[in-house]
N, C-alpha and C. Protein backbone atom coordinates (compact mmCIF):
# COMPACT_ATOMS: atom_id res chain seq x y z
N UNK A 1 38.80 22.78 -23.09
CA UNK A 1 37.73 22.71 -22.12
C UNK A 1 36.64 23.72 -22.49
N UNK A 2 35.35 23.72 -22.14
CA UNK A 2 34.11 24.05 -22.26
C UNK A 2 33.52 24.05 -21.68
N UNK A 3 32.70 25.58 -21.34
CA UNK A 3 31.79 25.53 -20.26
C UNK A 3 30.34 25.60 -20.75
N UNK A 4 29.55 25.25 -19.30
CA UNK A 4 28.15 25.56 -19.57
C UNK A 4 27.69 26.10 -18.34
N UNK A 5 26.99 27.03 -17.93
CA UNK A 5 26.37 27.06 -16.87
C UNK A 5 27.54 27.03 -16.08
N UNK A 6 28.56 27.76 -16.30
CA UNK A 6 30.22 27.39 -15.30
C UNK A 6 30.42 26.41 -14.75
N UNK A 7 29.80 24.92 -15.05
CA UNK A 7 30.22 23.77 -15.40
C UNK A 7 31.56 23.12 -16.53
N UNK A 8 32.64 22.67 -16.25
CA UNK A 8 33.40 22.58 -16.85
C UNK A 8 33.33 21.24 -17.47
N UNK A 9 33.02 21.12 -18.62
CA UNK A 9 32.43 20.03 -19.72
C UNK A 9 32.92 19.02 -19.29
N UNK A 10 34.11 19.01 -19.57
CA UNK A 10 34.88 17.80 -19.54
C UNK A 10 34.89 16.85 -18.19
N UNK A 11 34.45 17.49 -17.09
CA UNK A 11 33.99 16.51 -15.88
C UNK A 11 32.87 16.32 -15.59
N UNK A 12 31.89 16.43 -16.55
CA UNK A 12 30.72 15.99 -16.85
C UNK A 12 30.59 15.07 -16.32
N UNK A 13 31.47 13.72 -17.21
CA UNK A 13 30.90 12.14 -16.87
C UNK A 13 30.90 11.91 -15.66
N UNK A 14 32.23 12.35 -14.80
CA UNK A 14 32.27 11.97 -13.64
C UNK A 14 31.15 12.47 -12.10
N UNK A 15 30.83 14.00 -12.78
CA UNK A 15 29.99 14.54 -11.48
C UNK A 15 28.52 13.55 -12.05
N UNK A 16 28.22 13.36 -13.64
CA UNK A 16 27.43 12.70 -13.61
C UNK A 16 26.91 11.21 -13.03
N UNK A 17 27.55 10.89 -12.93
CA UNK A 17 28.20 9.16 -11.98
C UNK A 17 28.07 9.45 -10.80
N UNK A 18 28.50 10.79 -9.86
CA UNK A 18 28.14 11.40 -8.73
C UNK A 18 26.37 11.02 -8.65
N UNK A 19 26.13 12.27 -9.63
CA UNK A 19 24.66 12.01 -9.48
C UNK A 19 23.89 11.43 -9.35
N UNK A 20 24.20 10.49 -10.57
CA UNK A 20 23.60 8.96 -10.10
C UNK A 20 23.69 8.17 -9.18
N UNK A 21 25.06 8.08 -8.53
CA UNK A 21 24.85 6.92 -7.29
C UNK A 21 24.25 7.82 -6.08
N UNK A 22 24.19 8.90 -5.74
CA UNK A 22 23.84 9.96 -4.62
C UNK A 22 22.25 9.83 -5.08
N UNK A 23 21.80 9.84 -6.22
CA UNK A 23 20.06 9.66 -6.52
C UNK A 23 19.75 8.17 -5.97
N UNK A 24 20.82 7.15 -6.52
CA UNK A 24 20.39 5.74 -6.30
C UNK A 24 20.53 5.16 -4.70
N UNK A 25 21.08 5.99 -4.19
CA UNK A 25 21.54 5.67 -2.46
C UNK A 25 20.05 6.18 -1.54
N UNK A 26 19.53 7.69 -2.31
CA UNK A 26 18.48 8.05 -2.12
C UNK A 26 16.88 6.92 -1.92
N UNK A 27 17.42 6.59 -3.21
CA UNK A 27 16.54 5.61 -3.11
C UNK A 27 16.07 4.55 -2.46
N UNK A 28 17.43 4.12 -1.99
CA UNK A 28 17.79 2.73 -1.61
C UNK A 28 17.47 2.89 -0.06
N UNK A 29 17.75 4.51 0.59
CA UNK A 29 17.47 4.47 1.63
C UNK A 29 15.85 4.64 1.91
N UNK A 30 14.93 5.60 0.81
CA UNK A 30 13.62 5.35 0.89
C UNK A 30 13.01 3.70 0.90
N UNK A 31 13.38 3.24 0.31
CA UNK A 31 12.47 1.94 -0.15
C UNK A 31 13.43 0.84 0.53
N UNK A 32 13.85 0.54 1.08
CA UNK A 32 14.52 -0.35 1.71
C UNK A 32 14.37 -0.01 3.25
N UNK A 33 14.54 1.11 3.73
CA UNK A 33 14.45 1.44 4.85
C UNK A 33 13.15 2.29 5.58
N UNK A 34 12.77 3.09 4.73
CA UNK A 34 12.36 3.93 5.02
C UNK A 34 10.70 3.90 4.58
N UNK A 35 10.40 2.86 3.71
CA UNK A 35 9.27 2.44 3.25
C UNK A 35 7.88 2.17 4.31
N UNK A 36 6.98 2.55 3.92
CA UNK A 36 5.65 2.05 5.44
C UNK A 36 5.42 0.87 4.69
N UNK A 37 5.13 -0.28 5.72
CA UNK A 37 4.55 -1.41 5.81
C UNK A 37 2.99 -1.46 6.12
N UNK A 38 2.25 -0.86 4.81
CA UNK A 38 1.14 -1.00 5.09
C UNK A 38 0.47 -2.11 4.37
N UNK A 39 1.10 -3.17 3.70
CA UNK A 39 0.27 -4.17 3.44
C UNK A 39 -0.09 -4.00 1.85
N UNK A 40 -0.23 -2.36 1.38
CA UNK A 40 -0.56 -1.96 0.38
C UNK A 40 -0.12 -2.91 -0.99
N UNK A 41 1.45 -2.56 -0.95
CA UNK A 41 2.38 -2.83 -1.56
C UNK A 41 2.41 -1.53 -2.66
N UNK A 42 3.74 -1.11 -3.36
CA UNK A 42 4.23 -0.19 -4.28
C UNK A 42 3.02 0.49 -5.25
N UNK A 43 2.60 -0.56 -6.03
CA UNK A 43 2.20 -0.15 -6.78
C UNK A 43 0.40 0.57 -6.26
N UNK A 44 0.55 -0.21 -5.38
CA UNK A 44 -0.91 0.35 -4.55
C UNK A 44 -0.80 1.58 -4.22
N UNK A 45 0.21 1.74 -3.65
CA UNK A 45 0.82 3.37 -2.87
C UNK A 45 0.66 3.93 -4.09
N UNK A 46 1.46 3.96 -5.27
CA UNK A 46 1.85 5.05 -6.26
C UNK A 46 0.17 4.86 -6.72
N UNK A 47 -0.22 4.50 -7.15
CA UNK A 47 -1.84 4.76 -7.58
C UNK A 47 -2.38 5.64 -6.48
N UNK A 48 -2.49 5.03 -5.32
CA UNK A 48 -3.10 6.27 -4.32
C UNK A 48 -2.43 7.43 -4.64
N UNK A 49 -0.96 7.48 -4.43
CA UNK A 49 -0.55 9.13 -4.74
C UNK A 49 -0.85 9.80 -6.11
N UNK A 50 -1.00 8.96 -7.13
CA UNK A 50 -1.14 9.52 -8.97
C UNK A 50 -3.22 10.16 -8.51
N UNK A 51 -3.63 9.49 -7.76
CA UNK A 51 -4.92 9.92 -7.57
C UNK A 51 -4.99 11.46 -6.81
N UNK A 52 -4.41 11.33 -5.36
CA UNK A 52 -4.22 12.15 -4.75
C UNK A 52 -3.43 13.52 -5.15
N UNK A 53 -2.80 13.39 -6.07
CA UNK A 53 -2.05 14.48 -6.89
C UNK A 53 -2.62 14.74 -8.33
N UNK A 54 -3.39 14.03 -8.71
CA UNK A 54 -3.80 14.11 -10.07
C UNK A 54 -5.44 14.18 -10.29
N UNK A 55 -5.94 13.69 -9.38
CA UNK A 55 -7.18 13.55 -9.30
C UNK A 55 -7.95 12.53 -10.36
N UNK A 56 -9.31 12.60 -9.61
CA UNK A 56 -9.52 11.26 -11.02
C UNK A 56 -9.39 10.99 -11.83
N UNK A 57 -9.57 9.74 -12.09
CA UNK A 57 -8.35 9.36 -13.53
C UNK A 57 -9.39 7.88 -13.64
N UNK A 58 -9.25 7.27 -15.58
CA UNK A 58 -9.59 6.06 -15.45
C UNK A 58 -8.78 5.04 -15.47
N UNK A 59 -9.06 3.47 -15.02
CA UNK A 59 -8.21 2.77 -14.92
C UNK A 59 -7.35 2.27 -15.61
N UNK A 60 -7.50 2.63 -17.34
CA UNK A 60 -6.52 2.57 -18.26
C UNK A 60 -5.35 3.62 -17.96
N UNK A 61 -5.74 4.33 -17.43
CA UNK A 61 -4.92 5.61 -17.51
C UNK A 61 -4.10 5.50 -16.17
N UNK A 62 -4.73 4.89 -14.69
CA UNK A 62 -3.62 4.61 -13.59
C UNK A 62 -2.88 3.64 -14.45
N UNK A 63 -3.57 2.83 -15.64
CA UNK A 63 -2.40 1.34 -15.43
C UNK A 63 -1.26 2.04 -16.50
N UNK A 64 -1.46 3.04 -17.54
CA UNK A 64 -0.49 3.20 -17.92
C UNK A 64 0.90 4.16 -17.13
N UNK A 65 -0.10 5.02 -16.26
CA UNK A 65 1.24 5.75 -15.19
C UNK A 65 1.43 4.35 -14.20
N UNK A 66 1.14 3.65 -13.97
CA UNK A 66 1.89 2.42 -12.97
C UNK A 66 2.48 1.84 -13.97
N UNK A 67 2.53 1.52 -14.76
CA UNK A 67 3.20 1.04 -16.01
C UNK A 67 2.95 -0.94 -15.98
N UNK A 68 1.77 -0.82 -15.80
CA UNK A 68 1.17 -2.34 -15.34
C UNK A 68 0.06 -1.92 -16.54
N UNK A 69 -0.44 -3.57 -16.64
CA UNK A 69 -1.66 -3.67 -17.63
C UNK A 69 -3.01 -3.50 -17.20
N UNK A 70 -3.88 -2.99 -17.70
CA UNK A 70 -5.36 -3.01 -17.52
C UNK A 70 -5.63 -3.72 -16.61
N UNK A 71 -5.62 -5.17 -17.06
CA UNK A 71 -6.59 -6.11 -16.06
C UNK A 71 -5.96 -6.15 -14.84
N UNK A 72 -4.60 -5.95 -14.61
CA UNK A 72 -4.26 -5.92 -13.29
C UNK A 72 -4.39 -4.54 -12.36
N UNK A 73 -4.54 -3.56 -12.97
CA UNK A 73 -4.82 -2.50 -12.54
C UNK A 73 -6.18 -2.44 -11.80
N UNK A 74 -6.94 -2.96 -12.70
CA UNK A 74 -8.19 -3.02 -12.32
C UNK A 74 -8.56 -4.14 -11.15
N UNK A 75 -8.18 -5.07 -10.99
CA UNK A 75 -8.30 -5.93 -10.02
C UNK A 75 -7.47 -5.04 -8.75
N UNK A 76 -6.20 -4.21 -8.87
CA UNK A 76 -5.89 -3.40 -7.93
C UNK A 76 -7.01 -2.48 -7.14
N UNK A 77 -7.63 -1.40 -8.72
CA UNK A 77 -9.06 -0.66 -7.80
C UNK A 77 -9.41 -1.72 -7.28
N UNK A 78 -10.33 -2.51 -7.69
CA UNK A 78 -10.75 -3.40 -6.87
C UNK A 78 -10.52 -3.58 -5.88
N UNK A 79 -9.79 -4.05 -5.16
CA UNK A 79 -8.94 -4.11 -3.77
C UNK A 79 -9.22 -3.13 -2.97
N UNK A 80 -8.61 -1.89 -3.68
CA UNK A 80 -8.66 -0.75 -3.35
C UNK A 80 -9.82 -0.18 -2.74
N UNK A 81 -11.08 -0.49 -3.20
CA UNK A 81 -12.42 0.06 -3.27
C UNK A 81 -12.68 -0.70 -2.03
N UNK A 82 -12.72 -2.08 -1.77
CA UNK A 82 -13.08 -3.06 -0.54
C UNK A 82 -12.25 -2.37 0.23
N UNK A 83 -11.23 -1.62 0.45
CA UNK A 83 -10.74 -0.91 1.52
C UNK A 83 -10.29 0.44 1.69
N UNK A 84 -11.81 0.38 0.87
CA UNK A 84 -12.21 2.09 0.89
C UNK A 84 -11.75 3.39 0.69
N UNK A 85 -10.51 2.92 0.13
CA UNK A 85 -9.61 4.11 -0.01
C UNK A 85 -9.90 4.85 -1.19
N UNK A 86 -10.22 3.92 -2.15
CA UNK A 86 -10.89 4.64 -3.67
C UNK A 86 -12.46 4.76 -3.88
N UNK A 87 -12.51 5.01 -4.72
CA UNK A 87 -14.14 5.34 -5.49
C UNK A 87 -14.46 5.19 -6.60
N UNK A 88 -15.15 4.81 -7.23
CA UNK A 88 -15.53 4.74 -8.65
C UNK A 88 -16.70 5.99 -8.84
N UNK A 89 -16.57 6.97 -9.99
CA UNK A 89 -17.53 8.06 -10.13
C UNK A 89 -17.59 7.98 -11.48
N UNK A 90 -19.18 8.86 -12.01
CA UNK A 90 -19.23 8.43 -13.11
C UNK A 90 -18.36 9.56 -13.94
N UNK A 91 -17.95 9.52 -15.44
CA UNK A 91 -17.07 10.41 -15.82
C UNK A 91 -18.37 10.91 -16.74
N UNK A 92 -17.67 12.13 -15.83
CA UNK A 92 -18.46 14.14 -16.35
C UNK A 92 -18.50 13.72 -18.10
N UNK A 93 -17.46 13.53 -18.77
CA UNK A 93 -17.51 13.85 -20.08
C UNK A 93 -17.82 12.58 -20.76
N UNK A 94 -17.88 11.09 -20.80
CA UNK A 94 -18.50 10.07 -20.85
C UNK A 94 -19.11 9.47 -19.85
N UNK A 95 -20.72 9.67 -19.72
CA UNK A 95 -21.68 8.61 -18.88
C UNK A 95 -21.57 7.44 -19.40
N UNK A 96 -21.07 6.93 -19.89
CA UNK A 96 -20.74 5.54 -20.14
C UNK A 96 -19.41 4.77 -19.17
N UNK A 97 -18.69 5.58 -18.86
CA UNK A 97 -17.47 5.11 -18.48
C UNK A 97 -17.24 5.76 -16.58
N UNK A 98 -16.25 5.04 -15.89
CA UNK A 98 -16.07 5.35 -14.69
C UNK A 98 -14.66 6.08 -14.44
N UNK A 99 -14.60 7.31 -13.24
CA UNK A 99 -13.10 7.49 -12.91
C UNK A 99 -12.97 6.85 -11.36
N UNK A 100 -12.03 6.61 -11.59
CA UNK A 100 -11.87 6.41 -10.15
C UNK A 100 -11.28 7.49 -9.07
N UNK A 101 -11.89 7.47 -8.28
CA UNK A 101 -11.32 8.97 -7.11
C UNK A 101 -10.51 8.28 -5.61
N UNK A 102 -9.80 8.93 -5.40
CA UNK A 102 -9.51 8.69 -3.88
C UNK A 102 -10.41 9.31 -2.59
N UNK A 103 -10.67 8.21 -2.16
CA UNK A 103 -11.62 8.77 -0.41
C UNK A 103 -10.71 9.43 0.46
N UNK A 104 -11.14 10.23 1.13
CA UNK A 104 -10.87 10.70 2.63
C UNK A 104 -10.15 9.50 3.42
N UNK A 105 -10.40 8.06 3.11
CA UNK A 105 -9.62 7.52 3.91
C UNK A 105 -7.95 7.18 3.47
N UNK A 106 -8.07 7.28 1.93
CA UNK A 106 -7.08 7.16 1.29
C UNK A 106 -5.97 8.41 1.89
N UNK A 107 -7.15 9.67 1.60
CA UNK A 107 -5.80 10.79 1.74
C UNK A 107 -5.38 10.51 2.96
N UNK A 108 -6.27 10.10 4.24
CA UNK A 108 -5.19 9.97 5.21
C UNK A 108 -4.59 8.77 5.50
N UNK A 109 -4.55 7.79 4.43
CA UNK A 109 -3.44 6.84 4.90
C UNK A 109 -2.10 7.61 4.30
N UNK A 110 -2.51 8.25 3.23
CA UNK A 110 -0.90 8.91 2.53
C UNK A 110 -0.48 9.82 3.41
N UNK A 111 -1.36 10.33 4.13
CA UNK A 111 -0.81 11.36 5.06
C UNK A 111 -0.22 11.05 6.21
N UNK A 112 -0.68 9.74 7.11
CA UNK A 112 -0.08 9.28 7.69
C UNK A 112 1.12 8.17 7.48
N UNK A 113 1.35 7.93 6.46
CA UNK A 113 2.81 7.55 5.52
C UNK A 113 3.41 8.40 5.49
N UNK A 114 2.95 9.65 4.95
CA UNK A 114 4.47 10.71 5.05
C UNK A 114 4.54 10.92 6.33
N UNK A 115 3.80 11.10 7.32
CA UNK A 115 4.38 11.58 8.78
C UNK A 115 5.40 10.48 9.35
N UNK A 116 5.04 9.73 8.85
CA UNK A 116 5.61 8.23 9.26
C UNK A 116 7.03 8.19 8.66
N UNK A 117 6.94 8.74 7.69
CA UNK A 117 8.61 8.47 6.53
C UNK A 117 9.16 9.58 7.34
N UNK A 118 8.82 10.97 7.47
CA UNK A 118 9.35 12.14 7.46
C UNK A 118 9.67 11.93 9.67
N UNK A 119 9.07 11.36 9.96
CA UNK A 119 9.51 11.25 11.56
C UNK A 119 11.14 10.02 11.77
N UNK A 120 10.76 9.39 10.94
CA UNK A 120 12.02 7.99 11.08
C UNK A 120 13.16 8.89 10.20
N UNK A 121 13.00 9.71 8.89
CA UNK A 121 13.99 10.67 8.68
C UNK A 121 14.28 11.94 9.71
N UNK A 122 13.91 12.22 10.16
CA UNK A 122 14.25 13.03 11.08
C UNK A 122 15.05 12.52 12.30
N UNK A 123 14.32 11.50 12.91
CA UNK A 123 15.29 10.14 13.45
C UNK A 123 16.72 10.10 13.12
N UNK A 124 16.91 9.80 12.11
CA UNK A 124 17.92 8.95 11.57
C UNK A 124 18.90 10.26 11.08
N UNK A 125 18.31 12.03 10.42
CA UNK A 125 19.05 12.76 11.22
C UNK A 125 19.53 13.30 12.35
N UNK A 126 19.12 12.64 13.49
CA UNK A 126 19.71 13.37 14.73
C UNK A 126 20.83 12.14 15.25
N UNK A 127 21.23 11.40 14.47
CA UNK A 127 22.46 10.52 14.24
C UNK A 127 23.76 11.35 13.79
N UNK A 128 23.27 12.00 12.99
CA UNK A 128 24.31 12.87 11.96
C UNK A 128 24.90 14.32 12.63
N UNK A 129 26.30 13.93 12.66
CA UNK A 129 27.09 15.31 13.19
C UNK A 129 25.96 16.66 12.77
N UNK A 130 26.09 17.51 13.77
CA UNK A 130 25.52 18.67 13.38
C UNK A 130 26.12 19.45 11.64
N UNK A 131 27.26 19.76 11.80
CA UNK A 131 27.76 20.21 10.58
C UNK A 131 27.35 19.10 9.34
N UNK A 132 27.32 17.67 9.33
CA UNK A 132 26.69 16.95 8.13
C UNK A 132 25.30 16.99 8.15
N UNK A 133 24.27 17.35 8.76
CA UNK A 133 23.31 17.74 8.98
C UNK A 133 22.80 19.06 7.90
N UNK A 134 23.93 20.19 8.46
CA UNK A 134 23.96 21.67 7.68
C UNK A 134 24.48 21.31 6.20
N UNK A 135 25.05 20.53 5.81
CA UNK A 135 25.45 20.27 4.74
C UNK A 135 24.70 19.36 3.88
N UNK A 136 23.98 18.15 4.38
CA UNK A 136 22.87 17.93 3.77
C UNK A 136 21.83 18.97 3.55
N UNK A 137 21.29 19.71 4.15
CA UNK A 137 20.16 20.55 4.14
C UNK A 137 20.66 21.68 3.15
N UNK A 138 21.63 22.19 3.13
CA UNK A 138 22.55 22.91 1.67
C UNK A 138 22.36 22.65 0.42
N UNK A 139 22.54 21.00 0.23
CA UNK A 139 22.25 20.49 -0.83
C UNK A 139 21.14 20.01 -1.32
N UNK A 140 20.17 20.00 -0.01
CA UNK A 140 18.58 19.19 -0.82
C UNK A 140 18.02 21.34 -1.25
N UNK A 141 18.37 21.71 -0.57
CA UNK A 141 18.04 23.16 -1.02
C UNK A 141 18.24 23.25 -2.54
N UNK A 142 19.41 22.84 -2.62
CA UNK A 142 19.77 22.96 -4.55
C UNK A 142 19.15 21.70 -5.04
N UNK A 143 19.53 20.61 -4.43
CA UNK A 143 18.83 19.38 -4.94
C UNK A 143 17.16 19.15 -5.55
N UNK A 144 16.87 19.45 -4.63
CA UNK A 144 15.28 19.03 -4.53
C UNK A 144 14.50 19.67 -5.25
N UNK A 145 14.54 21.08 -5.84
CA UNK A 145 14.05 21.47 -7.53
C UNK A 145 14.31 20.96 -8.51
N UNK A 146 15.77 20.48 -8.62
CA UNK A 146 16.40 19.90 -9.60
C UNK A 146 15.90 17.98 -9.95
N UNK A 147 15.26 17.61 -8.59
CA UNK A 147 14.77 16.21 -8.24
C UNK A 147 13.49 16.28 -8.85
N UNK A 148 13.04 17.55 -8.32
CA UNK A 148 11.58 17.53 -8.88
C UNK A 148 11.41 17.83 -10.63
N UNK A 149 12.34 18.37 -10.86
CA UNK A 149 11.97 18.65 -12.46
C UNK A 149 12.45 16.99 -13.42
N UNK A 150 13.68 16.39 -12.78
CA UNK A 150 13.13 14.94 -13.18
C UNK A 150 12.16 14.01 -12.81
N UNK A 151 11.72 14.07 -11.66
CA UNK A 151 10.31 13.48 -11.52
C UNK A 151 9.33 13.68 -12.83
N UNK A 152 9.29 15.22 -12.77
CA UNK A 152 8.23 15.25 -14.02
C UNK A 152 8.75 15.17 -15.22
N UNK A 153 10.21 15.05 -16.06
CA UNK A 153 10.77 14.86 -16.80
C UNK A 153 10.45 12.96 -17.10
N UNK A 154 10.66 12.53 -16.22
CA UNK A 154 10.53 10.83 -15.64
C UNK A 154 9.13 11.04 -16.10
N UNK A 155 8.48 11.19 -15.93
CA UNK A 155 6.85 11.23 -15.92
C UNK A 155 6.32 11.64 -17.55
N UNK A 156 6.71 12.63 -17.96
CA UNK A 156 6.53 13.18 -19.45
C UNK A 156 7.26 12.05 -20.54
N UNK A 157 8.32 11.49 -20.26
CA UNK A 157 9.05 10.44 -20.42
C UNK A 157 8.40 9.11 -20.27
N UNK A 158 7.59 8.93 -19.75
CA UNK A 158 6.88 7.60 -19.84
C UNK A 158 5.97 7.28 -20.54
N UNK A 159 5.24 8.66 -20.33
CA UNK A 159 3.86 9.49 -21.06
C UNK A 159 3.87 9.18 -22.61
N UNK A 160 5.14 9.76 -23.21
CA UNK A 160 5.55 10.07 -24.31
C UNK A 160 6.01 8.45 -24.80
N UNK A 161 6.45 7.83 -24.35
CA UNK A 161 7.04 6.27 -24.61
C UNK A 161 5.71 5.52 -24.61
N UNK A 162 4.85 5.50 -24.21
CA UNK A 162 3.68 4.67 -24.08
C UNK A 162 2.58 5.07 -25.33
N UNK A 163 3.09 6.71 -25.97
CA UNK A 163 2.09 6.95 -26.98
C UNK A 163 3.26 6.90 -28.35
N UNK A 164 4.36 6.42 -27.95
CA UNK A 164 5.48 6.50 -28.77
C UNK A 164 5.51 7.90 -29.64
N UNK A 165 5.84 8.79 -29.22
CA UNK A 165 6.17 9.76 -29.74
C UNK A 165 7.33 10.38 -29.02
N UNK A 166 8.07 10.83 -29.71
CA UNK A 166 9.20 11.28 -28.79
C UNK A 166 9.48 12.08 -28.02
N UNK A 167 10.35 12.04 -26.80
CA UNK A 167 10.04 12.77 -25.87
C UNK A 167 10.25 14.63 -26.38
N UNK A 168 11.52 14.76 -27.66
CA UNK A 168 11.84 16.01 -27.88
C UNK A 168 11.29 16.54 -28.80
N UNK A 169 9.66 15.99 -29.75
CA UNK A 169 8.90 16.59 -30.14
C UNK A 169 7.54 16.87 -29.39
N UNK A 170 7.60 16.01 -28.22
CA UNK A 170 5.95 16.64 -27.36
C UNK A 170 6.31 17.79 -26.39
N UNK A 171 7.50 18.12 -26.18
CA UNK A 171 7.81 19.14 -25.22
C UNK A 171 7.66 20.73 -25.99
N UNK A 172 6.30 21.85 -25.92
CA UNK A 172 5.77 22.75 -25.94
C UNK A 172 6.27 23.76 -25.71
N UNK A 173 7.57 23.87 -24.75
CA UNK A 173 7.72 24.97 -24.26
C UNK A 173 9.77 24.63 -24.96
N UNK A 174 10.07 25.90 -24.58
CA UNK A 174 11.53 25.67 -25.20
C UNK A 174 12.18 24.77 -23.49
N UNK A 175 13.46 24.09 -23.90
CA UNK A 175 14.10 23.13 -22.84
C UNK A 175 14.50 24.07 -21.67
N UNK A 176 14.84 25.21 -22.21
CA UNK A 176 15.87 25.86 -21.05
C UNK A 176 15.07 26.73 -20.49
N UNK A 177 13.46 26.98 -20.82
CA UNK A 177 12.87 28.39 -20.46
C UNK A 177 11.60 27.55 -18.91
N UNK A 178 12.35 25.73 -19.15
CA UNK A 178 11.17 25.90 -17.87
C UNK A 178 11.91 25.26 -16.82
N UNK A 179 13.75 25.99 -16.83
CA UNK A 179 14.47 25.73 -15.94
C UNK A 179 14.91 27.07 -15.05
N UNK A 180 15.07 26.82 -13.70
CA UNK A 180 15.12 27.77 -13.02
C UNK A 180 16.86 28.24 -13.04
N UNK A 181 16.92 29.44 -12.74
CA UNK A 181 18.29 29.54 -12.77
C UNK A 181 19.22 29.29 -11.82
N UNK A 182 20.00 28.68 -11.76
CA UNK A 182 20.81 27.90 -10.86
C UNK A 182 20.95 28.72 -9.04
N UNK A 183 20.72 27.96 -8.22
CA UNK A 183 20.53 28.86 -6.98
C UNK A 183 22.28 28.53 -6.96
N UNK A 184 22.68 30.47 -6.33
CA UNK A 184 23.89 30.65 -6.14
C UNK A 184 23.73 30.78 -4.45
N UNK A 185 24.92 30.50 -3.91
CA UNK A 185 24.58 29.75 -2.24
C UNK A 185 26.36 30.87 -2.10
N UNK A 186 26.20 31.30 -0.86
CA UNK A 186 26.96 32.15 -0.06
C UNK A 186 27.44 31.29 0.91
N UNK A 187 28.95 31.83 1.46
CA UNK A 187 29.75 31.13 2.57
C UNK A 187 29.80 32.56 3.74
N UNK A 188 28.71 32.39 4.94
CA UNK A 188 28.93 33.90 5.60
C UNK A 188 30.22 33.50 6.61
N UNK A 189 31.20 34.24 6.34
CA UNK A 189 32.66 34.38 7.11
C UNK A 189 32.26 35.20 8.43
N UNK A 190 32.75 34.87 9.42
CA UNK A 190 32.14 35.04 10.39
C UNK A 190 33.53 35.52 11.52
């Protein structure tokens, strides 16, 4: 046996299989349940948020983070623009070409989507025994850094596949130096 990180190697596969179905249940409860019905549809949403978090961008460039083609992307702004949520501006570094921006009305439809997701989760915890409650909230504590660094792992990963270069020669920084060190969690005996 072999450790890492006082992880014991050899039950790797299995906590890994953990991981995965506990990420995929995650999911299943966002987007199946927990999803707003705004008419948008998916890929509409994730463009508003790649805007709203990323700021302008051109439409080659939403269609390759939506992982959709040009012309459909663009018929998306489109849409988008008739309901005002986006903008077309001209780009600072080519006057020839357009970015597209998100409006004030955009940010607050996303904003009123998360209040909307984050109120029906809150909901749907006050179902849950108090103690499974404390024990979820334990684990998104450790979880949810660790969620977020595959998000952007997921993201650099797509990045890197779309310019085909591989993901373990575009990464700049060493693997382990832009990981945090494992949060160690206390049992107060009482």
């Amino acid at each position: 046996m072999w450790y890492t990180n006082g992880v014991d190697q050899s039950h790797r596969g299995v906590s890994r299989e953990t991981a995965i179905e506990g990420l995929e249940q995650a999911a299943i409860l966002m987007v199946r349940h927990l999803a707003v019905r705004t008419g948008l549809g998916l890929t509409a949403n994730l463009t508003l948020g790649t805007l709203n978090r990323e700021g302008p961008a051109r439409v080659t460039a939403l269609a390759t983070a939506a992982s959709i083609g040009q012309p459909a992307m663009t018929e998306l702004v489109q849409r988008l623009e008739r309901q005002s949520l986006v903008t077309r501006v001209v780009d600072p570094g080519d006057g020839r070409a357009a970015l597209v921006t998100i409006t004030n009305a955009g940010r607050a439809l996303l904003d009123d989507q998360q209040r909307d997701r984050r109120d029906r989760l809150a909901e749907l915890l006050t179902a849950l025994p108090a103690d499974d409650e404390v024990t979820l909230t334990l684990a998104m504590h450790v979880a949810l850094p660790i969620i977020r660094r595959l998000i952007d792992d997921a993201q650099l990963f797509r990045t890197q596949a779309d310019s085909d270069t591989p993901i373990s020669q575009s990464r700049t920084w060493p693997r382990t130096a832009d990981r945090r060190p494992p949060v160690q969690l206390t049992t107060r005996h009482t």
